[in-house]
Protein backbone atom coordinates (compact mmCIF):
# COMPACT_ATOMS: atom_id res chain seq x y z
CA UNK A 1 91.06 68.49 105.78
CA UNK A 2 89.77 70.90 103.22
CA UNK A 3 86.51 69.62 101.29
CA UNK A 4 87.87 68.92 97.54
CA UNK A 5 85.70 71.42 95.62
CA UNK A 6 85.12 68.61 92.37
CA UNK A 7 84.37 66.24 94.79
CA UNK A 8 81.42 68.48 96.44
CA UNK A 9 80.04 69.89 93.12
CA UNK A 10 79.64 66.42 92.36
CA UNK A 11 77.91 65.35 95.23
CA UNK A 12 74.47 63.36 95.58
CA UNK A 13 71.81 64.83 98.49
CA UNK A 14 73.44 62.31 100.55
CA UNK A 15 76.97 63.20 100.45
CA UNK A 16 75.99 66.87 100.78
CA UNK A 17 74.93 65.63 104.28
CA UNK A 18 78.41 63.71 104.85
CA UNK A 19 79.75 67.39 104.46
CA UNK A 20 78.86 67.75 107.68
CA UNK A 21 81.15 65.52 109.59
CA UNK A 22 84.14 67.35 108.16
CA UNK A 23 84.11 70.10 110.50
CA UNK A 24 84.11 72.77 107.94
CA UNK A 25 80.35 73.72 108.27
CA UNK A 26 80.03 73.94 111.73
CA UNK A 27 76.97 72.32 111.94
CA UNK A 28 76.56 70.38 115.03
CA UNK A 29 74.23 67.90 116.97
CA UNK A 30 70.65 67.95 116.62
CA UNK A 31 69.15 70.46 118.99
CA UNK A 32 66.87 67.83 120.40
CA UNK A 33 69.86 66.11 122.13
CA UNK A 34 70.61 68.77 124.65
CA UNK A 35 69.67 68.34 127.90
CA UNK A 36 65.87 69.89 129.24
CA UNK A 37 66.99 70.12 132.40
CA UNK A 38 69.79 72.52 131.38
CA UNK A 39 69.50 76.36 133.15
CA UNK A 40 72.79 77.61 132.86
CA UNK A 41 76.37 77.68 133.40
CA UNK A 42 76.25 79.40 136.66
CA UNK A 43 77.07 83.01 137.70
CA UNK A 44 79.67 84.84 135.87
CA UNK A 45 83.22 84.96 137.26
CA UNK A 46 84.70 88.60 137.11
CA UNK A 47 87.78 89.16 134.56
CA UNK A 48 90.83 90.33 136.47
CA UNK A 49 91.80 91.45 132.72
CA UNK A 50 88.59 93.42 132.66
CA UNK A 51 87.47 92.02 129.49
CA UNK A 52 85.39 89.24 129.35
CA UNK A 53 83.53 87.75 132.26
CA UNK A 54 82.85 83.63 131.84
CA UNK A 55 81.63 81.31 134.08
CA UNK A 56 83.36 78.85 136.23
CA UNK A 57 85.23 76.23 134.53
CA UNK A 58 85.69 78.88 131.26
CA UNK A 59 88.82 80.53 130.25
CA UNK A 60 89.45 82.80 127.10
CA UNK A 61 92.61 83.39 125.50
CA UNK A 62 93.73 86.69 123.39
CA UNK A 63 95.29 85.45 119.71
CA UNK A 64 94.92 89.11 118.17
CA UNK A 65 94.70 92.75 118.60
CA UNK A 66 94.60 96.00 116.81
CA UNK A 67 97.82 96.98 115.36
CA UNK A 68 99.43 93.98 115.85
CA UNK A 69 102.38 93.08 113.17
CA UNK A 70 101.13 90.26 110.85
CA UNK A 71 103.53 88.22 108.67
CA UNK A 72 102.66 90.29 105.55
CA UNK A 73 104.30 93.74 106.63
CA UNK A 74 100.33 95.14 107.48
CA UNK A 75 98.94 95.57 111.34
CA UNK A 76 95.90 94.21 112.70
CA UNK A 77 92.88 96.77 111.30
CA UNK A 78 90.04 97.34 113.55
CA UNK A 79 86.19 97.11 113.23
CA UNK A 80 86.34 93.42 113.88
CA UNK A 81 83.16 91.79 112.88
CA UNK A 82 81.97 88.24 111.43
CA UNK A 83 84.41 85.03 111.36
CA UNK A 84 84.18 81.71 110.31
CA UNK A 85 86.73 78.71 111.28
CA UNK A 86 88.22 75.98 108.79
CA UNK A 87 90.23 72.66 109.11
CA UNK A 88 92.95 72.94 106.65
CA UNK A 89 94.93 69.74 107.41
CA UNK A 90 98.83 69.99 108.69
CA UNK A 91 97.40 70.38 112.11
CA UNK A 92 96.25 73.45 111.15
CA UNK A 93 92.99 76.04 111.55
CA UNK A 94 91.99 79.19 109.91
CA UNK A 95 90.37 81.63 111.05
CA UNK A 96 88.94 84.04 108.40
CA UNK A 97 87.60 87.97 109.94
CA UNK A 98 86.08 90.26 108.66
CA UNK A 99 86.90 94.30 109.12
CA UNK A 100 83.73 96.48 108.72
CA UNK A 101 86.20 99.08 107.28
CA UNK A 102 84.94 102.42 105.39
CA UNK A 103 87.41 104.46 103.29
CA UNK A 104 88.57 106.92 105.71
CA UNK A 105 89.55 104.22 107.63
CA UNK A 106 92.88 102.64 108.22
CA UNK A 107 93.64 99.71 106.13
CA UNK A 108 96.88 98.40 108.21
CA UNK A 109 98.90 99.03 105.76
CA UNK A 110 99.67 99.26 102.55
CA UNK A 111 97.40 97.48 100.00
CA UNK A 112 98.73 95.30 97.15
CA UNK A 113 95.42 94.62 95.29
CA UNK A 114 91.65 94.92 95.57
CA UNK A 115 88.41 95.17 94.04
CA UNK A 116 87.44 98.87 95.03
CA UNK A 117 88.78 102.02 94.73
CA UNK A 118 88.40 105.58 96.39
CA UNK A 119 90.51 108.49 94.25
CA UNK A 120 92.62 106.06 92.99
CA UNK A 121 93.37 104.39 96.81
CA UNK A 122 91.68 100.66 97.32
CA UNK A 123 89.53 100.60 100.00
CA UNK A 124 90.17 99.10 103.13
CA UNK A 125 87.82 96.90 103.83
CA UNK A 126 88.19 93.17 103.22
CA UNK A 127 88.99 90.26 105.83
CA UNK A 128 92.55 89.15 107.26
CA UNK A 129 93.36 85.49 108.10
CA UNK A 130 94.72 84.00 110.74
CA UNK A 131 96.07 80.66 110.73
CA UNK A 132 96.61 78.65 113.98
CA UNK A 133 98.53 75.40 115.61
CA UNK A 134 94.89 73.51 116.02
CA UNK A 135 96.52 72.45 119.03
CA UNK A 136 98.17 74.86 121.44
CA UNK A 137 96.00 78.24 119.36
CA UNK A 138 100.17 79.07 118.51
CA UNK A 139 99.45 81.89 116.14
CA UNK A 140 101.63 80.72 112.75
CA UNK A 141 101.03 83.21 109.93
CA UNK A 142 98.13 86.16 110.00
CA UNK A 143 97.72 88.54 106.91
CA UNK A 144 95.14 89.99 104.63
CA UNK A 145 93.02 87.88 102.40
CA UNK A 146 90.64 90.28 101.03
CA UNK A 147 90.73 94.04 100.11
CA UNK A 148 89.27 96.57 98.10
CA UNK A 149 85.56 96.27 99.84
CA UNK A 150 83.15 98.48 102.56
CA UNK A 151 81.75 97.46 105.30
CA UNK A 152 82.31 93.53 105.48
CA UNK A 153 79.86 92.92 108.22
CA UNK A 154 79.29 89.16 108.54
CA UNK A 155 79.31 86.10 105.97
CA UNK A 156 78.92 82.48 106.22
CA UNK A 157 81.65 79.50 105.79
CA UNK A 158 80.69 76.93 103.00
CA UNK A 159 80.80 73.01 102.77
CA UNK A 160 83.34 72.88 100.40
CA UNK A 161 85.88 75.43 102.70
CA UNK A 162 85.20 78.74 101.82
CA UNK A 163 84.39 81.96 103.86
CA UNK A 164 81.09 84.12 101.97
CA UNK A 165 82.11 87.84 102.76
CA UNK A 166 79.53 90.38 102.71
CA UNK A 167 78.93 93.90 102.27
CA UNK A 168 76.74 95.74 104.36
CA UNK A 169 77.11 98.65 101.63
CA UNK A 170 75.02 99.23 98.96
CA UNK A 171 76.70 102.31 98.12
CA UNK A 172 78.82 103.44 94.95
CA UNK A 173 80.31 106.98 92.71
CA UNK A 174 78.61 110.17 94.57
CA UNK A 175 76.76 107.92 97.24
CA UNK A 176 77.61 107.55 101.01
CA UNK A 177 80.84 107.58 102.60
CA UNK A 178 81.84 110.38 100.25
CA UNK A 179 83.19 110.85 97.05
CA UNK A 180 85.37 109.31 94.59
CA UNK A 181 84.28 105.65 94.37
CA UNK A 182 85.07 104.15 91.10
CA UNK A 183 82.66 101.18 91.88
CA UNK A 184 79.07 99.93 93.39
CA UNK A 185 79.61 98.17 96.62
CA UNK A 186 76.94 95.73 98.00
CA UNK A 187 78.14 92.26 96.88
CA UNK A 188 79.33 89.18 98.19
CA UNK A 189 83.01 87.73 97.83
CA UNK A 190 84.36 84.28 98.25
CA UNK A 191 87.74 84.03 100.15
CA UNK A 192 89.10 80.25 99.89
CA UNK A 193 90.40 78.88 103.17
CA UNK A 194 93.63 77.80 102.15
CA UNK A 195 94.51 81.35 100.45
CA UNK A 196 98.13 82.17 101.78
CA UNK A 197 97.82 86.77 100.79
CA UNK A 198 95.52 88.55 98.81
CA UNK A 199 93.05 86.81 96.91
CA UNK A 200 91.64 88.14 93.38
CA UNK A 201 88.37 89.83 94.66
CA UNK A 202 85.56 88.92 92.81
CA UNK A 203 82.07 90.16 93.35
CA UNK A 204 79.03 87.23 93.23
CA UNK A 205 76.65 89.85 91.73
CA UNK A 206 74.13 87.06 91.28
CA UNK A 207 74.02 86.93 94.58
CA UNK A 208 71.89 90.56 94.61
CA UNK A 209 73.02 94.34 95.83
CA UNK A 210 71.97 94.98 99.34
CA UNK A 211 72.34 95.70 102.61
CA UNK A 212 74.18 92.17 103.18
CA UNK A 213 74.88 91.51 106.66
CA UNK A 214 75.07 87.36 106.79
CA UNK A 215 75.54 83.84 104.89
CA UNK A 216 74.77 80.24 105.07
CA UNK A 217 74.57 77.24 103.37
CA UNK A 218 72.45 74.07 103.14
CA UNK A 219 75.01 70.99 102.51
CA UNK A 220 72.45 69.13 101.75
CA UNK A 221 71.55 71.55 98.87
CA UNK A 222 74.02 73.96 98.43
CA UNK A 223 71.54 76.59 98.74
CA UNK A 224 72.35 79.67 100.16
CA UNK A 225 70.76 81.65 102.53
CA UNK A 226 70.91 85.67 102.96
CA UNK A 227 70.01 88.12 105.89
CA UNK A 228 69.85 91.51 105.18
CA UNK A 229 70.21 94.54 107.95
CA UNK A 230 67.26 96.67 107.38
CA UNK A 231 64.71 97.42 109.79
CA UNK A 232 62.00 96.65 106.22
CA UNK A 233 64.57 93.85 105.06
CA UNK A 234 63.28 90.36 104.15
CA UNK A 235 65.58 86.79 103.53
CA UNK A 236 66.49 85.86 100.61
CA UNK A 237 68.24 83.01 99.02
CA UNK A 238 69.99 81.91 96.25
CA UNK A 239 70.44 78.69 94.46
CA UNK A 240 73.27 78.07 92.29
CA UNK A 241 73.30 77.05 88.53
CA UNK A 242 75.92 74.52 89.90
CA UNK A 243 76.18 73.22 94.08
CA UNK A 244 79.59 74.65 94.93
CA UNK A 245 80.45 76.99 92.06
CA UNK A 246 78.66 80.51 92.98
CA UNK A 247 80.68 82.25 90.39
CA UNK A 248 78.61 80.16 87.85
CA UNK A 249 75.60 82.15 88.81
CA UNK A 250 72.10 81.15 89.74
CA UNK A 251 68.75 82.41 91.04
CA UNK A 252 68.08 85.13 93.78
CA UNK A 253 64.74 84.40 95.55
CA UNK A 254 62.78 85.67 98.48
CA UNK A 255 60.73 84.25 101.23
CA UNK A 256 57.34 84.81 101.09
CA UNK A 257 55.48 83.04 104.47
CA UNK A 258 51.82 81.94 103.80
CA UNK A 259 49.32 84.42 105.08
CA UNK A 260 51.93 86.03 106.94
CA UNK A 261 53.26 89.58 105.56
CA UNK A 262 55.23 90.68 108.56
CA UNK A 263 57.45 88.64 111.15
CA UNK A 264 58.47 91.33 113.07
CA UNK A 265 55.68 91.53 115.70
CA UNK A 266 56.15 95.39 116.23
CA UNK A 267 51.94 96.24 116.36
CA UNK A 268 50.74 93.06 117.22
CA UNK A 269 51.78 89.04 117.68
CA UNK A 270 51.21 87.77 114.41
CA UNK A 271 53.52 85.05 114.82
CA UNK A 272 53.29 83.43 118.35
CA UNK A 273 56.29 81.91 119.15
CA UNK A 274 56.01 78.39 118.78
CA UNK A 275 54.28 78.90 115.62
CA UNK A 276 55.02 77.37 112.22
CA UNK A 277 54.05 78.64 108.91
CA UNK A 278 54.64 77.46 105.50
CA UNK A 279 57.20 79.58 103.47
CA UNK A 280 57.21 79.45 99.56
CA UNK A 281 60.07 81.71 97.57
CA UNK A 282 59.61 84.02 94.68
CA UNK A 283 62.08 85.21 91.98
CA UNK A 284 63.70 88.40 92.36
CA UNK A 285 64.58 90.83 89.47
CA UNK A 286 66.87 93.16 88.64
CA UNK A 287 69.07 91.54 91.23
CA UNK A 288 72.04 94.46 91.15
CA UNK A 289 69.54 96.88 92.35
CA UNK A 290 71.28 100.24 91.25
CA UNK A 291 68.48 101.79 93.46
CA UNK A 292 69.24 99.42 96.30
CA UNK A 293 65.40 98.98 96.34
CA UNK A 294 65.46 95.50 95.95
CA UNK A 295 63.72 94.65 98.94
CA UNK A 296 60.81 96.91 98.51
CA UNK A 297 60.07 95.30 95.15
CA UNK A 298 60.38 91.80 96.70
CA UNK A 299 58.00 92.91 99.47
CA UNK A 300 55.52 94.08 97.22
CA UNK A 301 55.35 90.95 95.57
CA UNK A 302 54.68 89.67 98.70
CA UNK A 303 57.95 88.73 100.27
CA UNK A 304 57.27 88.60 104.44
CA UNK A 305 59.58 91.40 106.50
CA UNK A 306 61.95 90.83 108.66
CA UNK A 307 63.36 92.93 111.36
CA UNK A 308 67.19 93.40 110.90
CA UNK A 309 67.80 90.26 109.67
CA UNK A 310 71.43 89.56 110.46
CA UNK A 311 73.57 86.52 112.47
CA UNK A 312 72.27 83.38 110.58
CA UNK A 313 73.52 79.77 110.93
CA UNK A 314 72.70 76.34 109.70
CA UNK A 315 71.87 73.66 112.43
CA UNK A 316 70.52 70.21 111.59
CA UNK A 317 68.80 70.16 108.99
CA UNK A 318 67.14 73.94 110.02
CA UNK A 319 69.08 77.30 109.55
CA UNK A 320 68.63 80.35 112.37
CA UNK A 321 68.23 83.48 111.57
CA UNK A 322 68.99 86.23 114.16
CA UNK A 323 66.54 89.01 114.18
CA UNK A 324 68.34 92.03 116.04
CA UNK A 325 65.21 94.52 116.90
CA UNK A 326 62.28 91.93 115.84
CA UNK A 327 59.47 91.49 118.56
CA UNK A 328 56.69 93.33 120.37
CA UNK A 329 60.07 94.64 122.61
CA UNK A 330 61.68 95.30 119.69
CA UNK A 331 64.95 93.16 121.85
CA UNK A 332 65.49 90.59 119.34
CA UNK A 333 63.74 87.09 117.64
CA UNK A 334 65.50 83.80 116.53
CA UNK A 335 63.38 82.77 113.87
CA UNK A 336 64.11 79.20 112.54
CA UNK A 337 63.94 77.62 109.38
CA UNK A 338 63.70 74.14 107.94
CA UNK A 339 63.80 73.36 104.23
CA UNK A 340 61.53 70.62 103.20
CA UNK A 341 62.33 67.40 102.04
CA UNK A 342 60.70 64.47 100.09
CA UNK A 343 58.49 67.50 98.59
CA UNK A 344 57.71 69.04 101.73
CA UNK A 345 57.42 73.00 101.69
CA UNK A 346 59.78 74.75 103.91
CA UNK A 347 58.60 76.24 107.14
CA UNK A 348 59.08 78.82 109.37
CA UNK A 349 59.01 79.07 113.18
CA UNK A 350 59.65 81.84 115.71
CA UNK A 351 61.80 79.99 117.95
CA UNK A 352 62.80 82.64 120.56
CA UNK A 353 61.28 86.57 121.35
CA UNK A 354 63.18 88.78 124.07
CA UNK A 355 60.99 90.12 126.65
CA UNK A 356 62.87 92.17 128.57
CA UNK A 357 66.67 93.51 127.91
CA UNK A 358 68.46 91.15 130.90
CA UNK A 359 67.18 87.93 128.97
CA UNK A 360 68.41 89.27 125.16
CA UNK A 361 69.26 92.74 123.88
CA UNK A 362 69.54 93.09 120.29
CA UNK A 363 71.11 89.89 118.84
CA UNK A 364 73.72 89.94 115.81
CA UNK A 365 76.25 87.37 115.10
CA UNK A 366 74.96 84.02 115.83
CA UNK A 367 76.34 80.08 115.77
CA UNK A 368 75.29 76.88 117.38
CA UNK A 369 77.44 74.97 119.74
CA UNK A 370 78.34 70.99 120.02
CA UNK A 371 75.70 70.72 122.32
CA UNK A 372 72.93 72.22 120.02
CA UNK A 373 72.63 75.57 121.65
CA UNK A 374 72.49 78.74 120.21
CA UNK A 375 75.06 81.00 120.97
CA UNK A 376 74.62 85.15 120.16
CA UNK A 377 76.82 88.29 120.17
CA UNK A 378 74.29 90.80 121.39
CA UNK A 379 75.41 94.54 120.00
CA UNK A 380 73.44 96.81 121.67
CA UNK A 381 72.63 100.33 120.41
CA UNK A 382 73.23 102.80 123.73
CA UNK A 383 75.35 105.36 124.90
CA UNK A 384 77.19 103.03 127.23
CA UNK A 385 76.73 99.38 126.05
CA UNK A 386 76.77 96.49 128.70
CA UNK A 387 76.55 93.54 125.86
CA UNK A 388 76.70 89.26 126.40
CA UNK A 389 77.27 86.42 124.54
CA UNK A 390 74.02 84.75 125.03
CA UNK A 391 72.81 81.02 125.00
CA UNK A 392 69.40 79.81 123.65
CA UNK A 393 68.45 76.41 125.02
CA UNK A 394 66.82 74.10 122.57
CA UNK A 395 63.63 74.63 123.94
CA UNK A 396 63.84 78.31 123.50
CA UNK A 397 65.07 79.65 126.96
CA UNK A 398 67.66 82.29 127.30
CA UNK A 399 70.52 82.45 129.49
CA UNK A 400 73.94 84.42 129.91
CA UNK A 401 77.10 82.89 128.75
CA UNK A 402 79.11 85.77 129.27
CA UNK A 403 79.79 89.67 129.62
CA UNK A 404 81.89 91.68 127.48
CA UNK A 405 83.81 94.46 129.62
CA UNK A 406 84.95 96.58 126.73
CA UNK A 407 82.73 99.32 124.84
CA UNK A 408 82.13 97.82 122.12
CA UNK A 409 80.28 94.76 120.34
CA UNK A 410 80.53 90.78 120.03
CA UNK A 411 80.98 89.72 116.65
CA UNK A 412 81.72 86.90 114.88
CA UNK A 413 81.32 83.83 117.30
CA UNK A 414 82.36 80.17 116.02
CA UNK A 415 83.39 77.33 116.85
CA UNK A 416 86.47 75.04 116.26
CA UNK A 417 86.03 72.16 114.07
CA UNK A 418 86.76 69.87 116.85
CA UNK A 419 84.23 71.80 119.21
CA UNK A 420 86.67 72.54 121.94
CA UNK A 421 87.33 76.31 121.26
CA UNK A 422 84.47 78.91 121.08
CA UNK A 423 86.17 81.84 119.03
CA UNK A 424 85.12 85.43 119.05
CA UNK A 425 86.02 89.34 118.12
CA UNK A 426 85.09 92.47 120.02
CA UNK A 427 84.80 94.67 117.30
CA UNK A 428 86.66 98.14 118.35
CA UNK A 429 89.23 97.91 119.16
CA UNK A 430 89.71 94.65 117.42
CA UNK A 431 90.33 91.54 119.93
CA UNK A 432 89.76 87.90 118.98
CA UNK A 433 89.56 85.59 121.46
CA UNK A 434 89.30 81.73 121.88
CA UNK A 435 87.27 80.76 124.47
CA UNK A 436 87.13 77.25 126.14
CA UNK A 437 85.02 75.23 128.90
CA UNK A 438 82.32 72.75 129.31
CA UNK A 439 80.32 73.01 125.86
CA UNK A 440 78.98 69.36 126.31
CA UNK A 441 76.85 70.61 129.99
């Protein structure tokens, strides 16, 4: 069922961590409780669709392609990217996807309302919903949810059932992607789960202007947590005036990691992996960043970099952030966080570093599966792209989960809130897919 939104705002530490049995956050078992012993799945079995390789004992469905007819009157748009998955009772699951949509780009159809506009036209980009029989994956009702925005990349879901859409545009009147914008783009937007057509788009401009790429909250806290996809980014993350209630505004900070300036490990190993640091956070100003420099000041105040921070996820009592070109490779890092408690200072560890491109090849989307491991949508940057869903094992080892057979990226991996069904998008042409098989190995 959907998490009552009084109920969470009014929650104690202890009932944020309740939130977690509800299936909504996607949180799953501690990553200690897989298996040491684990290697992999086995070999990969070849698609006689030609789209997605799995291994043995795995099997994929397709629930939705481009230009598809949804039950609004619009098509399936393309450009495919983050997702997250909700429980909202009647048997019933919701998947909520985002479309990294620019404004030459086709919307699907005509659109009713939204918060941007290009010469008078609302933009197209924005996320479409798609509900489902949480049984037999029956498609019931898909339609937009979101318009009016550029470049929703990835997001996060919330505790209380909401999917955090971001903008991986901090653009705006005269800037890129041409002219004629009547607004600045680079926010965040709140679609609820149980919205039924176009919501009323709202930017969180608390939340900062940046280069957003992904979301995720602490239940425990209601913190929120923000990657940002620059190769000079850093994290950020807010904390709201009130647990549940972003609209009501709150404080944009930064992570600083102690004597530690850069995690990206591009000129030498400064942070072995293994390693944990203590991280402290500092305010940031001027948090709508009209120059879109807001990382640069944050960094100069000594705010630690981060290399293309984007896929991020909250585990047990840790959150995951996905480094895309991080490392002395520059193939990727999975850098792990866990907030302190009882007065504890957070800390930082680098859980995972690619050393060559057949173990992990530029990481993006990223989520964590019932049996603790990571799971990540590589999206490679080549000619001719050969990109995997990846698994990272507890203890840090990499391993291939599957093969994607189109030319394009994975995006947007997550899981059912009953753990069966592993659901993902190739981004272009749009696809979303529901995988299945033996999580639990």
């Amino acid at each position: 069922m959907l998490l009552n939104r009084r109920n969470f705002i009014g929650a104690t530490g202890a009932a944020f961590s309740g939130l977690l049995l509800n299936g909504c956050t996607g949180r799953s078992a501690p990553l200690a409780s897989a298996p040491s012993s684990f290697a992999d799945y086995g070999p990969l079995v070849p698609d006689p669709a030609g789209m997605l390789d799995l291994p043995r004992g795995f099997s994929y469905r397709l629930l939705s392609s481009l230009g598809n007819a949804m039950t609004d009157g619009c098509t399936v748009p393309d450009k495919a990217d983050g997702m997250g998955c909700f429980s909202i009772g009647n048997d019933e699951i919701v998947l909520i996807r985002n479309h990294e949509l620019v404004p030459a780009d086709d919307a699907g159809g005509v659109l009713a309302k939204g918060f941007g506009t290009r010469d008078g036209a609302i933009v197209p980009g924005g996320t479409t919903s798609i509900v489902l029989d949480a049984t037999t994956l029956e498609v019931k009702r898909e339609f937009r949810s979101l318009a009016g925005t550029i470049r929703n990349c990835s997001g996060g879901i919330t505790p209380w059932g909401s999917w955090l859409t971001c903008e991986e545009a901090p653009t705006g009147p005269g800037q890129r992607f041409g002219e004629g914008l009547a607004e600045n783009h680079g926010w965040v937007f709140e679609v609820p789960a149980n919205a039924t057509g176009l919501i009323d788009a709202v930017p969180l401009k608390a939340m900062g202007r940046f280069n957003h790429e992904a979301a995720c909250v602490d239940p425990r806290t209601g913190i929120v947590y923000l990657s940002e996809d620059r190769d000079d980014s850093v994290f950020y993350r807010f904390v709201p005036t009130t647990p549940g209630r972003l609209g009501d505004g709150g404080l944009l900070q930064a992570m600083v990691v102690e004597g530690l300036s850069d995690t990206r490990n591009w000129t030498s190993a400064d942070m072995a992996v293994g390693s944990r640091h203590t991280v402290r956070w500092i305010d940031c100003d001027d948090v709508e960043s009209p120059n879109d420099d807001l990382r640069s000041r944050a960094a100069a105040k000594g705010a630690a970099l981060v290399a293309r921070g984007e896929g991020i996820h909250t585990g047990t009592d840790e959150i995951f952030v996905c480094s895309t070109n991080g490392g002395q490779r520059k193939l990727g890092q999975i850098l792990r966080l866990v907030p302190g408690t009882g007065g504890e200072p957070d800390q930082i560890e680098l859980l995972f570093e690619s050393q060559s491109k057949d173990q992990f090849n530029y990481g993006d989307n990223l989520t964590v599966g019932p049996n603790g491991h990571l799971i990540v949508c590589e999206d490679q940057y080549t000619e001719v792209v050969d990109n995997h869903l990846r698994g990272i094992t507890p203890d840090g080892r990499a391993y291939t989960l599957g093969r994607l057979r189109m030319q394009t990226e994975l995006a947007g991996g997550c899981f059912s809130p009953d753990g069966k069904w592993f659901f993902v998008n190739a981004y272009s042409p749009t696809r979303t897919l529901a995988i299945t098989g033996p999580w639990a190995v």
